[in-house]
Protein backbone atom coordinates (compact mmCIF):
# COMPACT_ATOMS: atom_id res chain seq x y z
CA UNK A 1 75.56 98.64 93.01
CA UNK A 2 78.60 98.70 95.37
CA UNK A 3 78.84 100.54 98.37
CA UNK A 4 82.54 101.91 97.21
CA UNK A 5 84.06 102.49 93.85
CA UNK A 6 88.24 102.52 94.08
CA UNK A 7 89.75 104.50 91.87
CA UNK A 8 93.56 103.87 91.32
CA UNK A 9 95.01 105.82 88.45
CA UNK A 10 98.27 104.10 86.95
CA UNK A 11 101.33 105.02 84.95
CA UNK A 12 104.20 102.32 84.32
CA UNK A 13 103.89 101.00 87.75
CA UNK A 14 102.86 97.73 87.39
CA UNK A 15 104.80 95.52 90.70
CA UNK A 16 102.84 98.10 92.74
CA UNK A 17 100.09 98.08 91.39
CA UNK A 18 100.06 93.77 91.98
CA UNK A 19 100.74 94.75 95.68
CA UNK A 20 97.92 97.03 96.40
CA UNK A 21 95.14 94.87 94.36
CA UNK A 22 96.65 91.77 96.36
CA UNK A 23 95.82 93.96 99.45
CA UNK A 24 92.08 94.61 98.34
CA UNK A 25 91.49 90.88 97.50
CA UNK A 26 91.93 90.16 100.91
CA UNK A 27 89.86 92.90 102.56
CA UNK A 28 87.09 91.61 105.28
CA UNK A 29 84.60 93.78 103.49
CA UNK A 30 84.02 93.30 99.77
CA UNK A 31 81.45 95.43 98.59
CA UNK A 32 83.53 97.32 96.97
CA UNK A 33 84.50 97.70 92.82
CA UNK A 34 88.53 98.30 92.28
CA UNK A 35 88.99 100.74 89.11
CA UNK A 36 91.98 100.72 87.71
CA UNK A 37 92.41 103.45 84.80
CA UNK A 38 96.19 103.02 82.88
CA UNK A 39 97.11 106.45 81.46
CA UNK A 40 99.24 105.43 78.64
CA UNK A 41 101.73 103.37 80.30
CA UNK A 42 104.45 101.92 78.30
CA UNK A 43 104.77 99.14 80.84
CA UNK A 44 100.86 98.31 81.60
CA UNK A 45 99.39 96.01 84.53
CA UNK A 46 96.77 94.62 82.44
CA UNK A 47 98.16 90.93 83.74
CA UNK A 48 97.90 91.82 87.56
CA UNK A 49 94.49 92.95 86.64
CA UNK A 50 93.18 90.58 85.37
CA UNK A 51 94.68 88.03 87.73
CA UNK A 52 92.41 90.19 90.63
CA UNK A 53 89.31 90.31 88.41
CA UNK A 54 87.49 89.06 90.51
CA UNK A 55 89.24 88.93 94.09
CA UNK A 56 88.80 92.55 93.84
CA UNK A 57 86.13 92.94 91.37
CA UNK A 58 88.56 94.57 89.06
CA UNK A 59 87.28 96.54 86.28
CA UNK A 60 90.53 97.85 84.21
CA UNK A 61 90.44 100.76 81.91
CA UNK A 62 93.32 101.83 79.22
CA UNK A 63 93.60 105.36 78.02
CA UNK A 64 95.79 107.66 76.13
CA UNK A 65 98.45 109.34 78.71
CA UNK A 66 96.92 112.89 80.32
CA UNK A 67 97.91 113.06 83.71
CA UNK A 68 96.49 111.53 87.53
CA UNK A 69 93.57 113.95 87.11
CA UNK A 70 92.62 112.86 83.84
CA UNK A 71 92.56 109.32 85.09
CA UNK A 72 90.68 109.80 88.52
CA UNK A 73 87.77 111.63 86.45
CA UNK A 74 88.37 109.43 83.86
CA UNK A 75 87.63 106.70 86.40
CA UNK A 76 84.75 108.57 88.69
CA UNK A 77 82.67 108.86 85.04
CA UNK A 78 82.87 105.03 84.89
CA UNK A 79 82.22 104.43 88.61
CA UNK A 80 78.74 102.68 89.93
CA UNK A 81 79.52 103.02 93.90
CA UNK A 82 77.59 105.37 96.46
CA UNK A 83 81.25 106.22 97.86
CA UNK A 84 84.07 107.13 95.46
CA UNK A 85 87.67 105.94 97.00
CA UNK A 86 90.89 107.07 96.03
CA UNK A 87 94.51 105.71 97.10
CA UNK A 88 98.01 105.88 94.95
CA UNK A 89 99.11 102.63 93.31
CA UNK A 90 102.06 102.74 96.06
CA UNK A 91 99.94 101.63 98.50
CA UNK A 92 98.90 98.76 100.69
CA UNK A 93 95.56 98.60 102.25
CA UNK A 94 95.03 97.05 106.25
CA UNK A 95 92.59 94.13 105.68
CA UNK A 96 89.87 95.46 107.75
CA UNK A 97 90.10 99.06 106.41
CA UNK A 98 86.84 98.64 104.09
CA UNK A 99 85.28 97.41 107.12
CA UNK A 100 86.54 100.25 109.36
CA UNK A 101 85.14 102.96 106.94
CA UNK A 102 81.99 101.26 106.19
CA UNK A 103 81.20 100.92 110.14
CA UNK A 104 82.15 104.78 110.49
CA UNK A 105 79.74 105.45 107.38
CA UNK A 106 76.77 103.92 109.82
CA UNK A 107 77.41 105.64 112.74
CA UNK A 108 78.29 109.30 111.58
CA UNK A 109 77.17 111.47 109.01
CA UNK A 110 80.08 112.82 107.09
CA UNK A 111 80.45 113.89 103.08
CA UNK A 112 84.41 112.94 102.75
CA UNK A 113 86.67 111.46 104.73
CA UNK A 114 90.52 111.05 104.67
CA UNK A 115 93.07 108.83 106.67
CA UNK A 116 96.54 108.80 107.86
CA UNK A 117 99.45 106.82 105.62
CA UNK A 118 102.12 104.40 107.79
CA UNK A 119 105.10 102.57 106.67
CA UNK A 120 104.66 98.81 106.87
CA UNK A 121 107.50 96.33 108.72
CA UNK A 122 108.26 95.52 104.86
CA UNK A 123 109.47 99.15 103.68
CA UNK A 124 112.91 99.47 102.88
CA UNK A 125 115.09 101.92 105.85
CA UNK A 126 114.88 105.06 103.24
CA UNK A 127 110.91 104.36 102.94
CA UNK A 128 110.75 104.41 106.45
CA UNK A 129 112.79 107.31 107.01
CA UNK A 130 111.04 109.29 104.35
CA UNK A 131 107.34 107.79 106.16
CA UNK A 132 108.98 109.46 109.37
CA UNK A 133 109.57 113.09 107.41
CA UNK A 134 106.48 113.44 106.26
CA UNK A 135 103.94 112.76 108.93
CA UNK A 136 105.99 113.83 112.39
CA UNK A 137 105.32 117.29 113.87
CA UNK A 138 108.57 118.29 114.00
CA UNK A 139 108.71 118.73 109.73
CA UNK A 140 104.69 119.21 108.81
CA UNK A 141 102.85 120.63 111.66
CA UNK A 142 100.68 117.63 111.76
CA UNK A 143 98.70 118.22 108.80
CA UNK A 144 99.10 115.30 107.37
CA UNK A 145 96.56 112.90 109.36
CA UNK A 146 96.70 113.96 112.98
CA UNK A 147 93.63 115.82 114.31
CA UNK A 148 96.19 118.24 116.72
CA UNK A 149 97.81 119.60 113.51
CA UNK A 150 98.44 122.99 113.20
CA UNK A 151 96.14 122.80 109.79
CA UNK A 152 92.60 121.81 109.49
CA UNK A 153 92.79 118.69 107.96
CA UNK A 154 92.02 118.05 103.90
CA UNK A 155 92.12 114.84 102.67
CA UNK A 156 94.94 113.53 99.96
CA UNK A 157 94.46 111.30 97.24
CA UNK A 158 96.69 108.31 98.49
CA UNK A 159 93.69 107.82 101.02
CA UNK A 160 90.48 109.65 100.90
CA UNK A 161 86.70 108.85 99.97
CA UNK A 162 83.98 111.37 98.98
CA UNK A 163 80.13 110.80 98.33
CA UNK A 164 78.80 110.96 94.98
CA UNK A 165 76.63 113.55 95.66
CA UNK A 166 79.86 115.56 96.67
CA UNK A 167 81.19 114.84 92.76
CA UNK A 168 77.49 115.69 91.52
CA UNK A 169 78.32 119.18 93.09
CA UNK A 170 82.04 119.58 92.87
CA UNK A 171 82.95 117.54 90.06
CA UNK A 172 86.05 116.20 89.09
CA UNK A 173 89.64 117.22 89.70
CA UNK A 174 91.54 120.37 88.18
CA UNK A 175 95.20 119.69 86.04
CA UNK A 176 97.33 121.26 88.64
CA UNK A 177 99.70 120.85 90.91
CA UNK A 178 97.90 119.88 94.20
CA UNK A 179 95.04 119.07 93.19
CA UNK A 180 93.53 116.44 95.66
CA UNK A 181 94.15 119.69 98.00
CA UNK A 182 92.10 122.15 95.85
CA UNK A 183 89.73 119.08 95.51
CA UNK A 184 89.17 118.90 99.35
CA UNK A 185 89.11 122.63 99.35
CA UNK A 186 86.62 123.24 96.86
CA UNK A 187 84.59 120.15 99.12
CA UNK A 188 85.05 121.73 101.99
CA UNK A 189 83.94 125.58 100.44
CA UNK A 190 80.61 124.00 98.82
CA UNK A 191 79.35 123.26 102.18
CA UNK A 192 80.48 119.71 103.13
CA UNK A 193 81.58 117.94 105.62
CA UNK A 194 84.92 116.65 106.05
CA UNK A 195 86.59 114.13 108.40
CA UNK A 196 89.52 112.32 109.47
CA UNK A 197 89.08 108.52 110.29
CA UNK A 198 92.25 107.47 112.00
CA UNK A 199 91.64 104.10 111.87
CA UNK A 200 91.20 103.97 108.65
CA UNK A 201 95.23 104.02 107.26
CA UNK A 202 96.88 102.87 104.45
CA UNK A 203 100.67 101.55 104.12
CA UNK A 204 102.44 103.91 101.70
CA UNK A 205 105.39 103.26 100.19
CA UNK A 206 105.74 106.96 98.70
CA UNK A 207 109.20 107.59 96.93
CA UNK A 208 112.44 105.03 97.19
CA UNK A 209 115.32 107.44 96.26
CA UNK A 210 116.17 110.71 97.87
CA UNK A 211 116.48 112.72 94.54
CA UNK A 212 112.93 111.56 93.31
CA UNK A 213 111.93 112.72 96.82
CA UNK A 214 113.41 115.87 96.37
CA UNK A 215 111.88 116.77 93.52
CA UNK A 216 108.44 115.82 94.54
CA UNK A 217 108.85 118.19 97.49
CA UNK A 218 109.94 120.86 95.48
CA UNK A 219 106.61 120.77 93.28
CA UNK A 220 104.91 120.31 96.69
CA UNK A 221 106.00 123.47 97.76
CA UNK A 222 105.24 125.01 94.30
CA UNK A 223 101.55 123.71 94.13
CA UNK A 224 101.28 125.52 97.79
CA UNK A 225 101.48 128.73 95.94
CA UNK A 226 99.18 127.71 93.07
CA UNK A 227 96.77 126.87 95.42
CA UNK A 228 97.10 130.26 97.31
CA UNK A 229 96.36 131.56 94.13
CA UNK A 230 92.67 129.47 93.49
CA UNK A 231 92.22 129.76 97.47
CA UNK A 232 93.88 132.69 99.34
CA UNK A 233 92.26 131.96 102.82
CA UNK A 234 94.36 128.20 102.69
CA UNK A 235 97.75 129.89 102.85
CA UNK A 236 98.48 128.94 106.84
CA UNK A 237 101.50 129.58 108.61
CA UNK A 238 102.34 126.34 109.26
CA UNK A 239 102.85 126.39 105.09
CA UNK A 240 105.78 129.20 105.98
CA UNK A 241 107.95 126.91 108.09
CA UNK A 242 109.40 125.73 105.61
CA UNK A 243 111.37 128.43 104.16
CA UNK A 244 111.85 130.41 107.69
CA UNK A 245 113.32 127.18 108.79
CA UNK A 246 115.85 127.28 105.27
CA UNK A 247 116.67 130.51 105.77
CA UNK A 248 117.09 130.62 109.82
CA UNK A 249 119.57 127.23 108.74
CA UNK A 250 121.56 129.43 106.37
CA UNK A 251 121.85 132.48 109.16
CA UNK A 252 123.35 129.87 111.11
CA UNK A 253 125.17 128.27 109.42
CA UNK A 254 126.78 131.26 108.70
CA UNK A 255 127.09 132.81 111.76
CA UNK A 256 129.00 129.80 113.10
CA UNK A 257 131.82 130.56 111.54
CA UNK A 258 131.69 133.75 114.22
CA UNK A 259 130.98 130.93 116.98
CA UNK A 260 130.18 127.34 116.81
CA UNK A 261 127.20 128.22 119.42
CA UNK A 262 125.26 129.54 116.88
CA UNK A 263 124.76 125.95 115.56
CA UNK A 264 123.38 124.53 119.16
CA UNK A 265 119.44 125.37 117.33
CA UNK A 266 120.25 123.02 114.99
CA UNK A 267 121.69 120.77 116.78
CA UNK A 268 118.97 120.33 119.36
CA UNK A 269 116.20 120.30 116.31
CA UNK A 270 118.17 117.61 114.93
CA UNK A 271 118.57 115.42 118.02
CA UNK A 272 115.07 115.88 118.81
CA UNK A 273 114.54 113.92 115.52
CA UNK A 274 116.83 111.64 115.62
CA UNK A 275 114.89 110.56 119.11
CA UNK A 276 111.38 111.05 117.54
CA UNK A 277 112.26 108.34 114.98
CA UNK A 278 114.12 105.78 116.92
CA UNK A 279 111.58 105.58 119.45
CA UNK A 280 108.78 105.81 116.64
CA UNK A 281 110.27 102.97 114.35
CA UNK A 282 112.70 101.17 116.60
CA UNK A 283 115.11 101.47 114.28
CA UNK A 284 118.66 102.79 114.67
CA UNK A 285 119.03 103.12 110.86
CA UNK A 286 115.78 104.77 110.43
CA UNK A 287 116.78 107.22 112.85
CA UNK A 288 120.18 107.90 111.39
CA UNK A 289 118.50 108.70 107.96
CA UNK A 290 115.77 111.32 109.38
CA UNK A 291 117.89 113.94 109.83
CA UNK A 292 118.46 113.66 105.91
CA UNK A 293 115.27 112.64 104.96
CA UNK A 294 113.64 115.79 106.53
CA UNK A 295 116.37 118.83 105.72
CA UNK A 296 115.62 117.02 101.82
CA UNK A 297 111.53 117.66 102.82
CA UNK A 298 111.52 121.19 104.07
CA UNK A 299 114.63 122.68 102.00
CA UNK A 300 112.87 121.55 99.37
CA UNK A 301 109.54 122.13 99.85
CA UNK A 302 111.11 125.40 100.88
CA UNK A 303 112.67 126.43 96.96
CA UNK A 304 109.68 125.40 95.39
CA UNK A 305 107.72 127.55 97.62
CA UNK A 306 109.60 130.61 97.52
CA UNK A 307 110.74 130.03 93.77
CA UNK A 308 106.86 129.79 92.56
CA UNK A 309 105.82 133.32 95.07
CA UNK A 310 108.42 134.87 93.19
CA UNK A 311 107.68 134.19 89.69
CA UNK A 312 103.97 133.94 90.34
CA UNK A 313 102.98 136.39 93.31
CA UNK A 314 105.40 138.94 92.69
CA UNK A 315 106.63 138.71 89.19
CA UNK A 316 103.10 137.35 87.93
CA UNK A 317 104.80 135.18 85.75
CA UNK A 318 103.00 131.86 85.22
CA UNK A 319 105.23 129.59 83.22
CA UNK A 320 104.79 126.80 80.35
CA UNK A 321 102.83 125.22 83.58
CA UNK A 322 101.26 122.89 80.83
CA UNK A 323 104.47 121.65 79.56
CA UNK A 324 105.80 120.97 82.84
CA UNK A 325 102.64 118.89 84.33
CA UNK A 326 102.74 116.88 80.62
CA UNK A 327 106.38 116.28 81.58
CA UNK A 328 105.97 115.68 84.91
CA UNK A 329 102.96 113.52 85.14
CA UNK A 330 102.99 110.38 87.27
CA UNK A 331 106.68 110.97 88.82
């Protein structure tokens, strides 16, 4: 029995899916299984599979198309290892990360864990930029991997492990939007214990145009609200920002045409991030596309937000939410 059981759920994404299992066949620790559940892709990576069968110890699973939820408990009913591991196909793992968690396994008693994401030197200038939106402070708080975020920290799916005696308890993942955060919520509200191993990063290549970024912020700020509704007490106000910083924009923006000094707010947000990211990636590009990168992130995270309380807080309207997740599915 393996320590770890990977579970990588996969929909027409088969050059990525190469990349990651290349990754894991050169990890320093191997006691590991790599489970890789196809939901009904149209373009499968049966072939980089099996080329990694046994690099990786790759056990590959096809199944009729349901959804990433449907395919991680698809793939946790079929796993053998103490330690259930999940990251997106669109990542790369660090060589000595099995190694890293395993060691922190031994030394401190924890139920889950997640980790931070990084862009790798490979990424493309928009990867980069969009890396740089979604984990500084100055767009999510720090919840996403620091341990001075303005959110206690809950694991995502692109990089976080649970026990199986945490799935014996909690079982598998709901059809929702957000549902690695309800998953680390419900872990978290049966009694468990949670941590963040910082070491213990992935690359992630997350989206590679700005319109298929936009729209997965605005069903990130959508699933905030959904989640609200399954968990009240996880609405933080660090999950407000978002739309107080769209509206304060608007005011502004506005205003300015009153007197241009109304726009020195922005202006000073803005160059603060345009400093962040130079100095964080070196990059003058990088930097030049963060400003961009991260009014896309929290304008849109923003609509879906206050679109969804709207309809669903104050209208109590739900939706055809089933059509839209069969729609939306992988993208």
């Amino acid at each position: 029995m393996p320590l770890f059981s990977i579970i990588i759920p996969v929909y027409n994404r088969p050059d990525e899916t190469k990349e990651l299992l290349e990754s894991l066949s050169l990890q320093t620790e191997k006691d590991f299984e790599t489970i890789i559940v196809e939901d009904g892709s149209a373009v499968p990576c049966r072939e980089a599979a099996e080329r990694f069968t046994e690099s990786a110890n790759v056990r590959y699973f096809f199944k009729a198309n349901e959804g990433r939820s449907a395919a991680r408990n698809y793939g946790m009913e079929r796993a053998t290892g103490e330690w259930l591991v999940f990251f997106d196909s669109d990542c790369i793992i660090p060589r000595d990360y099995f190694k890293t968690v395993k060691g922190c396994i031994a030394d401190a008693g924890f139920d889950c864990y997640g980790g931070p994401d990084a862009a790798d030197d490979s990424f493309t200038t928009l990867q980069k930029a969009i890396n740089y939106s979604m984990t500084s402070f100055f767009t999510t708080g720090g919840i996403r991997g620091k341990k001075g975020g303005m959110e206690k920290f809950l694991p995502r799916t692109f990089n976080m492990g649970f026990s199986r005696e945490v799935y014996k308890k909690v079982g598998g993942f709901r059809d929702m939007f957000g549902e690695d955060i309800d998953m680390s919520l419900r872990i978290r509200e049966n009694g468990f214990r949670t941590v963040l191993l910082t070491d213990a990063f992935v690359f992630h290549k997350r989206r590679n145009t700005l319109r298929s970024f936009s729209r997965q912020m605005i069903i990130f700020g959508r699933s905030r609200i959904e989640l609200y509704l399954l968990h009240p007490d996880s609405l933080k106000i660090v999950h407000l920002l978002p739309a107080v910083f769209m509206c304060g924009s608007i005011m502004l923006l506005l205003l300015s045409v009153l007197s241009p000094w109304f726009l020195l707010p922005l202006g000073i947000y803005y160059a603060a991030l345009v400093c962040e990211a130079a100095i964080k990636n070196r990059s003058a590009k990088v930097a030049a596309l963060a400003p961009v990168t991260a009014t896309i992130q929290l304008w849109g995270y923003a609509c879906g937000f206050i679109r969804a309380f709207v309809m669903e807080v104050i209208f109590k309207r739900k939706g055809d939410k089933e059509a839209e997740m069969r729609r939306l599915k992988f993208k």
